[in-house]
PDB file of N, CA and C in Angstrom:
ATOM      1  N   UNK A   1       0.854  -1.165   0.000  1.00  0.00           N
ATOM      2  CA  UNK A   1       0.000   0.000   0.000  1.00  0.00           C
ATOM      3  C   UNK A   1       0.908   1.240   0.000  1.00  0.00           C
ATOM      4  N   UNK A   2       1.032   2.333  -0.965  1.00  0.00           N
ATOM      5  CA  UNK A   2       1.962   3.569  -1.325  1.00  0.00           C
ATOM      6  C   UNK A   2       1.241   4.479  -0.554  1.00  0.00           C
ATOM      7  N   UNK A   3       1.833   5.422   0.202  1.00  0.00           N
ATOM      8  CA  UNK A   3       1.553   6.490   0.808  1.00  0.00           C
ATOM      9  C   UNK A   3       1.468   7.708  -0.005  1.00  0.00           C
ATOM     10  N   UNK A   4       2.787   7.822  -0.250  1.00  0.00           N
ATOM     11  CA  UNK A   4       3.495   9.150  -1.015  1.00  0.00           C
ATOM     12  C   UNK A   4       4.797   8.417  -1.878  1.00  0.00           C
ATOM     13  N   UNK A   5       4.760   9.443  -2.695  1.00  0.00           N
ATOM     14  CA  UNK A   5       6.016   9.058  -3.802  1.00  0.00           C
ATOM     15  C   UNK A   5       6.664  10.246  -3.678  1.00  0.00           C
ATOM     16  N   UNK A   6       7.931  10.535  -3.079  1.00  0.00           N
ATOM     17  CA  UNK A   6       8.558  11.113  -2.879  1.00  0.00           C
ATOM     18  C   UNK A   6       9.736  11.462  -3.874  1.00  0.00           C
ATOM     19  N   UNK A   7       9.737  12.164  -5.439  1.00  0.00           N
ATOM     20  CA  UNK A   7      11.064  11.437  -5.746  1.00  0.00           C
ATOM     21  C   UNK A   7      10.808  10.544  -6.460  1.00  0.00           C
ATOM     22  N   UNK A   8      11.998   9.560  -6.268  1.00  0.00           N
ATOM     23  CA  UNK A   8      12.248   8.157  -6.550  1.00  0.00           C
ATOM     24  C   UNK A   8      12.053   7.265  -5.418  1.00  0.00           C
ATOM     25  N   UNK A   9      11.772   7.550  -4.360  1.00  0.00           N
ATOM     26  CA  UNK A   9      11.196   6.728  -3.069  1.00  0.00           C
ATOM     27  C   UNK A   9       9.696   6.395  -2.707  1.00  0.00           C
ATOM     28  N   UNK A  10       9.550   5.320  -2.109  1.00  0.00           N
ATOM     29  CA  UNK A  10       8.364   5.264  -2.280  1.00  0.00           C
ATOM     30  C   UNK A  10       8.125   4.662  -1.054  1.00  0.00           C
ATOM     31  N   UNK A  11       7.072   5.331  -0.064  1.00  0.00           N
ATOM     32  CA  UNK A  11       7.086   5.128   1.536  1.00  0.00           C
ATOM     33  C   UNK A  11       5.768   3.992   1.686  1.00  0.00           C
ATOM     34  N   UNK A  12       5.715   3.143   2.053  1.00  0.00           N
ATOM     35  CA  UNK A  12       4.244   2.191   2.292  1.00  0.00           C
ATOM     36  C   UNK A  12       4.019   2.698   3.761  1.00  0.00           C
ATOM     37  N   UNK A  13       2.651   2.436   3.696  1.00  0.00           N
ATOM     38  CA  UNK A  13       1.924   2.375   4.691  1.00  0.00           C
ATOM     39  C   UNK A  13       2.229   1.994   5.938  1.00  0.00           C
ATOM     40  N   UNK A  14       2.898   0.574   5.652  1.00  0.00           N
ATOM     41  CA  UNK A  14       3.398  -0.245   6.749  1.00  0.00           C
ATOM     42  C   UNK A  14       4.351  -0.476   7.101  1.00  0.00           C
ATOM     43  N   UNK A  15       5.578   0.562   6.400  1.00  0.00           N
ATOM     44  CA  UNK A  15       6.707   1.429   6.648  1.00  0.00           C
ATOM     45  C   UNK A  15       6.873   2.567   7.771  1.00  0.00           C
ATOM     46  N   UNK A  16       5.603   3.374   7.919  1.00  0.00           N
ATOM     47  CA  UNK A  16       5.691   4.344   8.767  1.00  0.00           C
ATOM     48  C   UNK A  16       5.004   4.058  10.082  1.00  0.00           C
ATOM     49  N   UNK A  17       5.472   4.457  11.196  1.00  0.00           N
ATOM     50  CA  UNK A  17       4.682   4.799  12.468  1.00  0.00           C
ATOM     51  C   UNK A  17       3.507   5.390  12.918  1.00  0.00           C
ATOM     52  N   UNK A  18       4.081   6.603  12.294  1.00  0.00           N
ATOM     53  CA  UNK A  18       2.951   7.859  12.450  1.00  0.00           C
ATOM     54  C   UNK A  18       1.891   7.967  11.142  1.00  0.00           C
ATOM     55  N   UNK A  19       0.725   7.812  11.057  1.00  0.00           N
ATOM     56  CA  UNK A  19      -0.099   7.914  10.183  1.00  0.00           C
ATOM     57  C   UNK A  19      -0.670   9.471  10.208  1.00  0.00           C
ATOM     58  N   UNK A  20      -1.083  10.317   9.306  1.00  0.00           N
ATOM     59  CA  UNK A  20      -1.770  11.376   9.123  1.00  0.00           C
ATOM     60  C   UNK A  20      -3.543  10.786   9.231  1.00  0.00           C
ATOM     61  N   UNK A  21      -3.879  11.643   9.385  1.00  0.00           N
ATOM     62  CA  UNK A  21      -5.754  10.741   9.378  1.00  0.00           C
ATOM     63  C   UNK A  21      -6.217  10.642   8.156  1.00  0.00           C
ATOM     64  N   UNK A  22      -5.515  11.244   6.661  1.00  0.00           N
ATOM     65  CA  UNK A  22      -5.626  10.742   5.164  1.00  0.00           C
ATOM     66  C   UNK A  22      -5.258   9.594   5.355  1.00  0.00           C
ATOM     67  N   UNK A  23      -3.697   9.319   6.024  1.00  0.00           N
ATOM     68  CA  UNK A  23      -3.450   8.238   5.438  1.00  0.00           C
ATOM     69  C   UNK A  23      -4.166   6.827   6.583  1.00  0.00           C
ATOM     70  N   UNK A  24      -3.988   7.147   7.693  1.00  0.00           N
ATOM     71  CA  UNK A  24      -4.972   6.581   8.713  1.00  0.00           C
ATOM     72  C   UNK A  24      -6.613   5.749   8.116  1.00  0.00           C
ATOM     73  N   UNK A  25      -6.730   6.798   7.499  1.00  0.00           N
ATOM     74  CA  UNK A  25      -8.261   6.402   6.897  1.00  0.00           C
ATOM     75  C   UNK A  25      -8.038   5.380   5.636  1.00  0.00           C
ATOM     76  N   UNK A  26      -6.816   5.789   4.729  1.00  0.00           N
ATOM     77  CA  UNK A  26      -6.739   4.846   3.791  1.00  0.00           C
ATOM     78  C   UNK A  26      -6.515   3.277   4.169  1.00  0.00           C
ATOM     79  N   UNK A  27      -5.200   3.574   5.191  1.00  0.00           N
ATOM     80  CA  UNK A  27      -5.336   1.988   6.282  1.00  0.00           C
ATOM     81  C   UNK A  27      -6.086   1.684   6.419  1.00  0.00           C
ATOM     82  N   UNK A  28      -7.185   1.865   7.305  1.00  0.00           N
ATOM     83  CA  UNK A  28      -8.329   1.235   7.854  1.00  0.00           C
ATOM     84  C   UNK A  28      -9.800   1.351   7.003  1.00  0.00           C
ATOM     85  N   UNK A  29      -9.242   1.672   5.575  1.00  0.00           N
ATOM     86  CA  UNK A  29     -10.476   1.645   4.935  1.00  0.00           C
ATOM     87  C   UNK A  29     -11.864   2.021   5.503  1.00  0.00           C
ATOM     88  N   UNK A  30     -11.827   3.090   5.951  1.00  0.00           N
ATOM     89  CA  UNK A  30     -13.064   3.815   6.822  1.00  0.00           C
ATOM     90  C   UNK A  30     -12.975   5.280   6.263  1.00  0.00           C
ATOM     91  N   UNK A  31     -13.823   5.870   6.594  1.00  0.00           N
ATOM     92  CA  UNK A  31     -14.010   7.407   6.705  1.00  0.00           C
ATOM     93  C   UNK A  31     -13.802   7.687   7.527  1.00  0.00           C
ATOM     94  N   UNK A  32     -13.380   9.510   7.791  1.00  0.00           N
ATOM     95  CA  UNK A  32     -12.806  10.526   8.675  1.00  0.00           C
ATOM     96  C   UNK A  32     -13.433  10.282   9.897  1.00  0.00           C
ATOM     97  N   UNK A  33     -14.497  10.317   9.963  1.00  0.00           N
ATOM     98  CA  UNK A  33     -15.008  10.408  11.029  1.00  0.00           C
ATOM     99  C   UNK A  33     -15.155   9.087  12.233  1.00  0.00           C
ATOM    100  N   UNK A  34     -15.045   7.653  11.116  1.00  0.00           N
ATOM    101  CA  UNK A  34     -14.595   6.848  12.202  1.00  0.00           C
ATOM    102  C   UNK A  34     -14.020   6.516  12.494  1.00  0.00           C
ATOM    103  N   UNK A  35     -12.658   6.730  11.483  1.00  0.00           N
ATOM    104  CA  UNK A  35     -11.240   6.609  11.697  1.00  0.00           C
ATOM    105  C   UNK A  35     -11.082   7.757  12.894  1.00  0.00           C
ATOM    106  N   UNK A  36     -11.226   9.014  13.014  1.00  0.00           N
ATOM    107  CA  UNK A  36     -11.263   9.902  13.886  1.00  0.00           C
ATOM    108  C   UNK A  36     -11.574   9.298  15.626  1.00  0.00           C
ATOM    109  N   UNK A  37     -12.733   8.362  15.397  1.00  0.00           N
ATOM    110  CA  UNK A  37     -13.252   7.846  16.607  1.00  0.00           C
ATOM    111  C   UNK A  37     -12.600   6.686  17.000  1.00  0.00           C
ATOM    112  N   UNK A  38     -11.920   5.857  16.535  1.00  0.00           N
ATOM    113  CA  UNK A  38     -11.182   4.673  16.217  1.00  0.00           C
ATOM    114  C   UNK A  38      -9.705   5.194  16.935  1.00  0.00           C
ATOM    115  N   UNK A  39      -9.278   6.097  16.529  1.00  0.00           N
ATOM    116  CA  UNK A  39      -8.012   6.633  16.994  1.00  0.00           C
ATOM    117  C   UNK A  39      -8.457   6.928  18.451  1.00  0.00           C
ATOM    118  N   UNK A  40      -9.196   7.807  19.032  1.00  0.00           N
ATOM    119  CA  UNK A  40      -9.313   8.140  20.043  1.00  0.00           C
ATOM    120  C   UNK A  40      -9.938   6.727  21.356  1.00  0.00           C
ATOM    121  N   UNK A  41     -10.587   6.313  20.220  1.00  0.00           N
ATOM    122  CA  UNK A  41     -10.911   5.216  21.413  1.00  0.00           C
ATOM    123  C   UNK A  41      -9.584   3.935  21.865  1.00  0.00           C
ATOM    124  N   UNK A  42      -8.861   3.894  20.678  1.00  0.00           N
ATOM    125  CA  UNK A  42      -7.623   2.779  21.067  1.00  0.00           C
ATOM    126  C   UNK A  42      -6.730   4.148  21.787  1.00  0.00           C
ATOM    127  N   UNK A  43      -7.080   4.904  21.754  1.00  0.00           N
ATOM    128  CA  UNK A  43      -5.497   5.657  22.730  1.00  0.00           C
ATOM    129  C   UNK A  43      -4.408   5.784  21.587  1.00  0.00           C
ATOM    130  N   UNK A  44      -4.727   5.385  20.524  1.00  0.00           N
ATOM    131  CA  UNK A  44      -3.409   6.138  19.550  1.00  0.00           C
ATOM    132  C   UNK A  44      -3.036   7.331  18.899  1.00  0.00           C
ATOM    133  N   UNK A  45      -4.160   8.335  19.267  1.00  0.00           N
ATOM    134  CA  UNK A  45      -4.064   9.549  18.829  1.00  0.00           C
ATOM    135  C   UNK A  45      -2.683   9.740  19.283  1.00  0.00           C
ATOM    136  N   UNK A  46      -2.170  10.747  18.116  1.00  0.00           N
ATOM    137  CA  UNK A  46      -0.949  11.913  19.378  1.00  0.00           C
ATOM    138  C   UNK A  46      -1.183  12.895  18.278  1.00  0.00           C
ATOM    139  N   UNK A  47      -1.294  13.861  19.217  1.00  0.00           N
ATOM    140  CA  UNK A  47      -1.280  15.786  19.081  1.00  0.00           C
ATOM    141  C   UNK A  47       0.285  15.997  18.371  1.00  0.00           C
ATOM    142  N   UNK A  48       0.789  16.559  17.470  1.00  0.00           N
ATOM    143  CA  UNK A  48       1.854  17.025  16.943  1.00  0.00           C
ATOM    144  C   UNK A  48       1.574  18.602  17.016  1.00  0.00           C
ATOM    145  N   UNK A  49       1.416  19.519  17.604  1.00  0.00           N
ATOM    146  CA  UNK A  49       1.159  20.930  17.693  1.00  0.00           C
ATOM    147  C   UNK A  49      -0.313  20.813  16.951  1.00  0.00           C
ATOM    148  N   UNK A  50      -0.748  21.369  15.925  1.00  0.00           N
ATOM    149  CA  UNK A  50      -1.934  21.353  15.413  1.00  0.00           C
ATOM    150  C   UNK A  50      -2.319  19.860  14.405  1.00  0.00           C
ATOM    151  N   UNK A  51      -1.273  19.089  14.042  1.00  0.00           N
ATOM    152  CA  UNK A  51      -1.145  17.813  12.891  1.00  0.00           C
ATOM    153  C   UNK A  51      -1.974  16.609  14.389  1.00  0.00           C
ATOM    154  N   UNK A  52      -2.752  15.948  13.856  1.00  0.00           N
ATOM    155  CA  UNK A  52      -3.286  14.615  14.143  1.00  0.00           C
ATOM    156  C   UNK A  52      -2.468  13.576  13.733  1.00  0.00           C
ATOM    157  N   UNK A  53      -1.961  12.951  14.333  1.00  0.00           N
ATOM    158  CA  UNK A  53      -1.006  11.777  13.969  1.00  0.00           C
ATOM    159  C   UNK A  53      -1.692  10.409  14.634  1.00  0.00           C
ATOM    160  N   UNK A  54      -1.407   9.303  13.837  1.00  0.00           N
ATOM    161  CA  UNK A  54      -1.705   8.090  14.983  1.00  0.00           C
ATOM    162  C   UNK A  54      -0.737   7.323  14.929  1.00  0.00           C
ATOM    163  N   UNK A  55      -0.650   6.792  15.724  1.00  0.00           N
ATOM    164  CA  UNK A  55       0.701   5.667  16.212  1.00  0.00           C
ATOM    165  C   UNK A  55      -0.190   4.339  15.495  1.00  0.00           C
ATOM    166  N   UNK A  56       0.434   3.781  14.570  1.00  0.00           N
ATOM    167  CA  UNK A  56      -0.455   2.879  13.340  1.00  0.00           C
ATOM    168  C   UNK A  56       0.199   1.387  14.551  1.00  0.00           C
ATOM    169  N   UNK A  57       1.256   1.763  15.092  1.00  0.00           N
ATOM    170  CA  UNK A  57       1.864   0.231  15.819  1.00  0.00           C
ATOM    171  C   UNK A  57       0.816   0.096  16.999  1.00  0.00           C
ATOM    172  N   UNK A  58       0.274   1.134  17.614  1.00  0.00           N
ATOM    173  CA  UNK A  58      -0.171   1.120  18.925  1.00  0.00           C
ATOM    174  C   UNK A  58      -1.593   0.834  18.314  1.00  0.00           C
ATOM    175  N   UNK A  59      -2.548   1.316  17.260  1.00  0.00           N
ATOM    176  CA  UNK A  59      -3.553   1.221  16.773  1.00  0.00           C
ATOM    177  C   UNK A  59      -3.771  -0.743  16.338  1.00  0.00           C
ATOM    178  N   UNK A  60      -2.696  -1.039  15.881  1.00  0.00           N
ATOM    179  CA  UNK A  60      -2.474  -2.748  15.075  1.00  0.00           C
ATOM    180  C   UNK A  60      -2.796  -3.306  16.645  1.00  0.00           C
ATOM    181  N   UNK A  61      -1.757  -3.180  17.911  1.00  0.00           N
ATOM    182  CA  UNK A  61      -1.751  -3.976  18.998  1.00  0.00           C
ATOM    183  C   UNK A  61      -2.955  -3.493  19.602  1.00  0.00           C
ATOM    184  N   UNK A  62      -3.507  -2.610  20.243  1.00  0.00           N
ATOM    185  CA  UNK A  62      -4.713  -2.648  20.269  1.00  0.00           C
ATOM    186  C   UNK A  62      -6.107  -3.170  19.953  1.00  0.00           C
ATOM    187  N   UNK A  63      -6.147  -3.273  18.186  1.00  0.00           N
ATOM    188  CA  UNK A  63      -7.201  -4.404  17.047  1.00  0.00           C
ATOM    189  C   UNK A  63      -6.416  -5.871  17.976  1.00  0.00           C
ATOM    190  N   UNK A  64      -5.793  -6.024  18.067  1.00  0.00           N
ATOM    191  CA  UNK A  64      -5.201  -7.701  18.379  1.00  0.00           C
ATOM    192  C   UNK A  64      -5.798  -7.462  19.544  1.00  0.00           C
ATOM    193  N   UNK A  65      -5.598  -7.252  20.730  1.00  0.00           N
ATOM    194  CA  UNK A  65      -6.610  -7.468  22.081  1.00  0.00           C
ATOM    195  C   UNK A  65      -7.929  -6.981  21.773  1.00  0.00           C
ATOM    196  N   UNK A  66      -8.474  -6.172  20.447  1.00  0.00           N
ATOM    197  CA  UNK A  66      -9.621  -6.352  21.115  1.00  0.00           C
ATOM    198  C   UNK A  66     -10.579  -7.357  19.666  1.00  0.00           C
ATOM    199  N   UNK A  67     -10.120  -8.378  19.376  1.00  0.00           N
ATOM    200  CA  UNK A  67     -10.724  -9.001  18.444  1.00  0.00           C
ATOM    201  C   UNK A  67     -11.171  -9.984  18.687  1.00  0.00           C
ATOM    202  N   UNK A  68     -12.525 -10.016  18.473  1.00  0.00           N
ATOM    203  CA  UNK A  68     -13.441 -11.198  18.853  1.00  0.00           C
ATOM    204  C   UNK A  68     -13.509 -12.812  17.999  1.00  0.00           C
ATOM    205  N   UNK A  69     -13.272 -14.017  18.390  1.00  0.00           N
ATOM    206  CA  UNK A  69     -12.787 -15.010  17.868  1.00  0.00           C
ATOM    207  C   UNK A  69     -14.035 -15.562  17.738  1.00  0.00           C
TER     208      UNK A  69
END
């Protein structure tokens, strides 16, 4: 999954830590608004001054404890 093409580089999804909530939303194949709610309820939001970031590692381990078998 390509994020950004930087260049001649090319960053995946599952390359980076920090997700933007564009790219957040493209991960989790959802819209803003529940990706928005999704972040806040696993605790992976983080505040960057005004930028929304999510911790995509803390968001993955989180889905693993809370997935119903």
């Amino acid at each position: 999954m390509v994020a950004r093409d930087r260049g001649n580089v090319v960053i995946s999804l599952s390359d980076k830590r920090l997700l933007s909530m564009d790219e957040f939303a493209i991960y989790t194949s959802m819209g803003a608004n529940k990706t928005r709610e999704l972040a806040e309820l696993s605790g992976s939001l983080f505040r960057a001054g005004r930028r929304l970031l999510v911790d995509r590692a803390k968001f993955d381990r989180w889905c693993d404890a809370n997935t119903e078998c």
